[in-house]
C-alpha atoms as a PDB file:
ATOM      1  CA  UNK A   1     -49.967-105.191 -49.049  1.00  0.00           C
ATOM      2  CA  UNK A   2     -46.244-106.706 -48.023  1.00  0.00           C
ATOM      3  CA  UNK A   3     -46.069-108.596 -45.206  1.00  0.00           C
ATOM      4  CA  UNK A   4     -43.666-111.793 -43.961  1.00  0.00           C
ATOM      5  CA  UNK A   5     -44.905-114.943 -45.497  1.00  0.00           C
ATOM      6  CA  UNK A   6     -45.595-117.731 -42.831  1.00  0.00           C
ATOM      7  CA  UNK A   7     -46.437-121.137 -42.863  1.00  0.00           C
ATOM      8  CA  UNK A   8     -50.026-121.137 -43.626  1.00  0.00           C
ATOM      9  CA  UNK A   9     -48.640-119.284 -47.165  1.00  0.00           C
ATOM     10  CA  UNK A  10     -46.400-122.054 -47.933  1.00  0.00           C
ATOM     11  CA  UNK A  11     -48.836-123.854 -50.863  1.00  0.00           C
ATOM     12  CA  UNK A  12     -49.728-120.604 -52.305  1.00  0.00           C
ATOM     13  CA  UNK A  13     -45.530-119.707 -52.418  1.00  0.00           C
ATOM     14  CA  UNK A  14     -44.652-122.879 -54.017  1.00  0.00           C
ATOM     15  CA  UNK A  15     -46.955-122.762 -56.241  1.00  0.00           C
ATOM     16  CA  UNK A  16     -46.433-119.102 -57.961  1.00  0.00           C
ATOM     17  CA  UNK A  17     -42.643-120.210 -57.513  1.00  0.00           C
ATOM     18  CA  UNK A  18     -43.534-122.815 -59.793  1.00  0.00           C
ATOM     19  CA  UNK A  19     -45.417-120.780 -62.521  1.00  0.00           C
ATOM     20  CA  UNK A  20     -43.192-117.987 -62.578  1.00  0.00           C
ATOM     21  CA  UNK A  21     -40.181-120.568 -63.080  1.00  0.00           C
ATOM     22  CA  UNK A  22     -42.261-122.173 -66.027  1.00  0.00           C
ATOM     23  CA  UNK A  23     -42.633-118.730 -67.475  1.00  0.00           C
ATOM     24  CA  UNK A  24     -38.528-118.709 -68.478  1.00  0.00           C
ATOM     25  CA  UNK A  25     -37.783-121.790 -68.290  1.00  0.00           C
ATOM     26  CA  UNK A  26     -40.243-123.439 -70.947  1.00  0.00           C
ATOM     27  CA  UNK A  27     -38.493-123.752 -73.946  1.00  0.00           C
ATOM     28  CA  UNK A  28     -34.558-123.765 -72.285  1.00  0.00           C
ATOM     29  CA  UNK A  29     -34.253-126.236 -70.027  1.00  0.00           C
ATOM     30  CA  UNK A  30     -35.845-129.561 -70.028  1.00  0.00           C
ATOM     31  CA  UNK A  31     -39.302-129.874 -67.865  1.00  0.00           C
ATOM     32  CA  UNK A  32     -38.093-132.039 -65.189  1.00  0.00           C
ATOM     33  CA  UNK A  33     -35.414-129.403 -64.381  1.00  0.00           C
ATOM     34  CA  UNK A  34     -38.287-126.637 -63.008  1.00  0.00           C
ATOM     35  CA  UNK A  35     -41.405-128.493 -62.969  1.00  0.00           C
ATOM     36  CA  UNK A  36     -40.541-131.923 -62.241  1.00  0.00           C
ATOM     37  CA  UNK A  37     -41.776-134.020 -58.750  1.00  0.00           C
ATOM     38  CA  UNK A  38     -38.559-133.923 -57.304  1.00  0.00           C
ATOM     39  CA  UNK A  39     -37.973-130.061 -58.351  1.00  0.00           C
ATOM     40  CA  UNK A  40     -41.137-129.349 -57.268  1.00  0.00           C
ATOM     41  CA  UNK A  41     -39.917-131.469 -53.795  1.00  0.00           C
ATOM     42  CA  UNK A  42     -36.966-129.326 -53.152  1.00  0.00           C
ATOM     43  CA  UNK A  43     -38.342-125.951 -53.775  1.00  0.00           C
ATOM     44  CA  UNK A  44     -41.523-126.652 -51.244  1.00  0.00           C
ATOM     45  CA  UNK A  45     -38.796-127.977 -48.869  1.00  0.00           C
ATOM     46  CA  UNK A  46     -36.561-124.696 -49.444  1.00  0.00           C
ATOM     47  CA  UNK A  47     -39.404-122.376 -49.164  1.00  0.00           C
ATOM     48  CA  UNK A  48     -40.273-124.086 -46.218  1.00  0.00           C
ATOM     49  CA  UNK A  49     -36.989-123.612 -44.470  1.00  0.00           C
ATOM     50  CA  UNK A  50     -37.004-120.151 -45.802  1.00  0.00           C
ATOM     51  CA  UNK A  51     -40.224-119.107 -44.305  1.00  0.00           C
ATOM     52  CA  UNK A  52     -39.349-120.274 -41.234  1.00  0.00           C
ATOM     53  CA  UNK A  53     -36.429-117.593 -41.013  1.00  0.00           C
ATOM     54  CA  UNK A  54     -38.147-115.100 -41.831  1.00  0.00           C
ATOM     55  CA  UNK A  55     -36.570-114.020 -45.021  1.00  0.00           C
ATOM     56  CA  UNK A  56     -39.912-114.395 -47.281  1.00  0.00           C
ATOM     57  CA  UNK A  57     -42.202-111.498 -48.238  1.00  0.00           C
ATOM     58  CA  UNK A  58     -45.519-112.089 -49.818  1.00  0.00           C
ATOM     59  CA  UNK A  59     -47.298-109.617 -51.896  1.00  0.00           C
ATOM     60  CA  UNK A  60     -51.116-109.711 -51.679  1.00  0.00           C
ATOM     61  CA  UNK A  61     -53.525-108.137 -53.989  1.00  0.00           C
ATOM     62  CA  UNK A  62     -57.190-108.956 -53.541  1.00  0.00           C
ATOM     63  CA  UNK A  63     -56.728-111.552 -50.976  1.00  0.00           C
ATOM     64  CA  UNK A  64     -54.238-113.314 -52.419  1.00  0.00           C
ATOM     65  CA  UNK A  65     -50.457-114.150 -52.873  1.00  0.00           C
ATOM     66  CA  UNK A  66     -49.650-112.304 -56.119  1.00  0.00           C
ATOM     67  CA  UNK A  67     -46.252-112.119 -55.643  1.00  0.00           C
ATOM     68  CA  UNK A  68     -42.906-113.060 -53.702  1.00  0.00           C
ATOM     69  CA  UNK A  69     -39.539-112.236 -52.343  1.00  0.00           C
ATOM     70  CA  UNK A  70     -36.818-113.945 -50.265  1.00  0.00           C
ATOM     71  CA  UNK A  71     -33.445-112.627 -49.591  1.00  0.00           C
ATOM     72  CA  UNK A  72     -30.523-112.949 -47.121  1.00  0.00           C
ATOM     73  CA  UNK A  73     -26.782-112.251 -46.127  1.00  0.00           C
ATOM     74  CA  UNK A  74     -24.586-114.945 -48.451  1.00  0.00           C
ATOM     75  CA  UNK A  75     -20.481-114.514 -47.763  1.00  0.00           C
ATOM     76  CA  UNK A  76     -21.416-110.517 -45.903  1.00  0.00           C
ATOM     77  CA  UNK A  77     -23.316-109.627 -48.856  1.00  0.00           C
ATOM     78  CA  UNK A  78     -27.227-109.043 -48.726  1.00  0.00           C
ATOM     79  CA  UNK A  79     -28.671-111.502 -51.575  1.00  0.00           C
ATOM     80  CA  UNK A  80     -31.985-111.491 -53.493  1.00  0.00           C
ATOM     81  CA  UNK A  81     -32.722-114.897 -53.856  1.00  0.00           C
ATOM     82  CA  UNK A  82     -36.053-115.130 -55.447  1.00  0.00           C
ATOM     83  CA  UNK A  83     -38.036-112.543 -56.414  1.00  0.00           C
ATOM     84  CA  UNK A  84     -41.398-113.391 -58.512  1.00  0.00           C
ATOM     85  CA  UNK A  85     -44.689-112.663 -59.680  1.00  0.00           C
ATOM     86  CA  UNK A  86     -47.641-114.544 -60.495  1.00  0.00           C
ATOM     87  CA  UNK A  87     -47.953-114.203 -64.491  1.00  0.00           C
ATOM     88  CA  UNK A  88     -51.622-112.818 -64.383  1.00  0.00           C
ATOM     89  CA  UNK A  89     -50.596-109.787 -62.079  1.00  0.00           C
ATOM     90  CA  UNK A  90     -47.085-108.317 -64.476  1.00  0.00           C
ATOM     91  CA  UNK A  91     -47.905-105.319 -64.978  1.00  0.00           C
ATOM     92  CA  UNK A  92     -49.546-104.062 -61.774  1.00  0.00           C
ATOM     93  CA  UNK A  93     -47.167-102.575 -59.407  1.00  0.00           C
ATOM     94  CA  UNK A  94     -46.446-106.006 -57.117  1.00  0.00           C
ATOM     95  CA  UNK A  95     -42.505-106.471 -58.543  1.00  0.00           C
ATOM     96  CA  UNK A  96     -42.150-103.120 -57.696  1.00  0.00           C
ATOM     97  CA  UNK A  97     -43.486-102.761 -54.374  1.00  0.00           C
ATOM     98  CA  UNK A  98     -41.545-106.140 -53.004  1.00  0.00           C
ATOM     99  CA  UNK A  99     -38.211-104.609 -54.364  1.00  0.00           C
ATOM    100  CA  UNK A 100     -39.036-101.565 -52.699  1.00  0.00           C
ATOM    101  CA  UNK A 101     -39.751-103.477 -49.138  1.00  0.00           C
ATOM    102  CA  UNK A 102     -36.390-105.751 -49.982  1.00  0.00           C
ATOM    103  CA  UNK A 103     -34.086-102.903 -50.092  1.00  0.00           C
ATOM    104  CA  UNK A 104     -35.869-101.009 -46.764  1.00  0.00           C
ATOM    105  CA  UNK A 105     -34.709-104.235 -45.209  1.00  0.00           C
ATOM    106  CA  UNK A 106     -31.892-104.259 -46.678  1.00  0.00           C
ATOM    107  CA  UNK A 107     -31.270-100.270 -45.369  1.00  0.00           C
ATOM    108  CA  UNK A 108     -32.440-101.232 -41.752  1.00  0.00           C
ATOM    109  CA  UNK A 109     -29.969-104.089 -41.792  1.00  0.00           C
ATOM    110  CA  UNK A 110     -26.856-101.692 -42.730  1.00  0.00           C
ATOM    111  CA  UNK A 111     -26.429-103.444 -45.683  1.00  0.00           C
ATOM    112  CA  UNK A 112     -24.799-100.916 -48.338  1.00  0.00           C
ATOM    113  CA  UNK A 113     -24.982-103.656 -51.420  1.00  0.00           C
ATOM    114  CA  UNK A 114     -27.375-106.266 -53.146  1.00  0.00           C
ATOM    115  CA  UNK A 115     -26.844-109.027 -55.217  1.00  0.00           C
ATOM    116  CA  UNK A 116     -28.682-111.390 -57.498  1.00  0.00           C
ATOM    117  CA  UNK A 117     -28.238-114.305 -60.267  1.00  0.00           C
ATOM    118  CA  UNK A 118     -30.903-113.564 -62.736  1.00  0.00           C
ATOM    119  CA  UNK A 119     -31.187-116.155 -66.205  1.00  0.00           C
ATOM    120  CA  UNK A 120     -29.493-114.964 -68.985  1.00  0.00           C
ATOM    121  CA  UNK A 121     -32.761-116.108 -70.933  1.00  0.00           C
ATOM    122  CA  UNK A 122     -35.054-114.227 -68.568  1.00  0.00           C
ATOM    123  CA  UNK A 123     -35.033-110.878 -70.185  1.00  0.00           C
ATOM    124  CA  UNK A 124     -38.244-109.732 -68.462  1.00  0.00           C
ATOM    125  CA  UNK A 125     -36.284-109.681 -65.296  1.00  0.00           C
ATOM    126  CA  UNK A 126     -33.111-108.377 -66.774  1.00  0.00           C
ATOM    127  CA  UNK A 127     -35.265-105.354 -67.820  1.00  0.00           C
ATOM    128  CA  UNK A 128     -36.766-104.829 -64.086  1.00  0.00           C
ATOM    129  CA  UNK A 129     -33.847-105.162 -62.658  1.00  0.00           C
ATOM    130  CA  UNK A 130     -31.507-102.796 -64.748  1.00  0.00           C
ATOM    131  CA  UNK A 131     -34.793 -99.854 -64.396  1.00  0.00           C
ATOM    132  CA  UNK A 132     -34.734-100.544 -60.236  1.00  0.00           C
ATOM    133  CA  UNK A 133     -30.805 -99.898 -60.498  1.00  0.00           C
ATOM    134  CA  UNK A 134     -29.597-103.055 -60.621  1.00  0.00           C
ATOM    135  CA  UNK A 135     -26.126-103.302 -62.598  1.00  0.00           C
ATOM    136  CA  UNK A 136     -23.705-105.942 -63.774  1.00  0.00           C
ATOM    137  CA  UNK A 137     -21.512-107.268 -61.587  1.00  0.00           C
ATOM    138  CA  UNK A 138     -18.139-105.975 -62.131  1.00  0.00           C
ATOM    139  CA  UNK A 139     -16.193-108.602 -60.250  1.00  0.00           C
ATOM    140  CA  UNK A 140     -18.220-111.940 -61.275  1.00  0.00           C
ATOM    141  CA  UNK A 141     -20.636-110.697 -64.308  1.00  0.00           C
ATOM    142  CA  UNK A 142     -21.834-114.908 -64.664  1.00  0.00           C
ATOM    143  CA  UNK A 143     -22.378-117.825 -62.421  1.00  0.00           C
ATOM    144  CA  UNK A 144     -23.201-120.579 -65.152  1.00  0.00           C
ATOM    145  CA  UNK A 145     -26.554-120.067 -66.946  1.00  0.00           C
ATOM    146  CA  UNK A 146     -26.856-116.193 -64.661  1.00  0.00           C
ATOM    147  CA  UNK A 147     -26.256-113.062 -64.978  1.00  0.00           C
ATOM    148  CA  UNK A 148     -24.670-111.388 -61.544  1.00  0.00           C
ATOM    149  CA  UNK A 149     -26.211-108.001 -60.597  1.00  0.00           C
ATOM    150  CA  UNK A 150     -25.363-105.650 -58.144  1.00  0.00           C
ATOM    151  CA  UNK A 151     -27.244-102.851 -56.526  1.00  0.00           C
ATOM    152  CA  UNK A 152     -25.577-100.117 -54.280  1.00  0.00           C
ATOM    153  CA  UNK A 153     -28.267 -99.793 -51.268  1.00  0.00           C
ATOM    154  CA  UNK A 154     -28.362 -95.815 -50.693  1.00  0.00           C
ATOM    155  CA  UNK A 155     -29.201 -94.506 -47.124  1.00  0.00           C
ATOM    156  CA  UNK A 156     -32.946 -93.162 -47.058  1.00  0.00           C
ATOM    157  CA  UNK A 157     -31.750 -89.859 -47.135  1.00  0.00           C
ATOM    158  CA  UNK A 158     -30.109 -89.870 -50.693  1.00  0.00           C
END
């Protein structure tokens, strides 16, 4: 099931946020960059803020959060900010059922385009991406460490 995270959802966000970061991180940055109290800090406080506008989907599979999306419109483009699942449920459908509610919204918004920053390291994601449609960015392929996608959004009819 997708449905808007809200406030009650907030430890359960932060703290898959957290373990899916750990998953590509480990190993490339140091700890304290993804993991650390005052990382930890600002994410909780930007998920906060984020579920408050109503721009965070949660994924649930047997009862709980197994996965998580938030998007929005950066500079009049529609932007996928975060998109992540808990480690123990890859595999099982939940990526691919949040991208598929992202770009409805995205459709019922008007918006004809999608972008996202994915890490270059994060090949997992690279792969999801590129088999949901997702393509490099022909005007800005990298912002530092990312890779810049882009994803034409298609009416419902094509």
């Amino acid at each position: 099931m997708i449905r808007h995270a809200n406030a009650a959802d907030l430890d359960a966000v932060t703290a898959l946020h957290a373990e899916a970061r750990a998953t590509y991180y480990r190993g490339h940055l140091p700890e304290a960059d993804y993991a650390g109290p005052e990382e930890l800090a600002r994410s909780r406080t930007g998920w906060a803020g984020a579920i408050d506008r109503g721009i965070v989907l949660c994924a649930e599979l047997d009862g709980e959060v197994a996965g998580i999306a938030a998007y929005g419109e950066r500079d009049g483009v529609m932007s996928l900010s975060q998109l992540h699942v808990a480690p123990a449920r890859w595999r099982r459908g939940v990526g691919g059922a949040l991208h598929a509610a992202c770009v409805e919204a995205w459709r019922t918004a008007g918006a004809t385009t999608a972008r996202l920053e994915v890490y270059e390291k994060n090949e997992r994601a690279q792969a999801f991406y590129a088999a949901h449609g997702w393509v490099p960015d022909p005007e800005t392929p990298r912002s530092g460490d990312h890779l810049v996608l882009r994803l034409t959004v298609r009416p419902e009819s094509e």
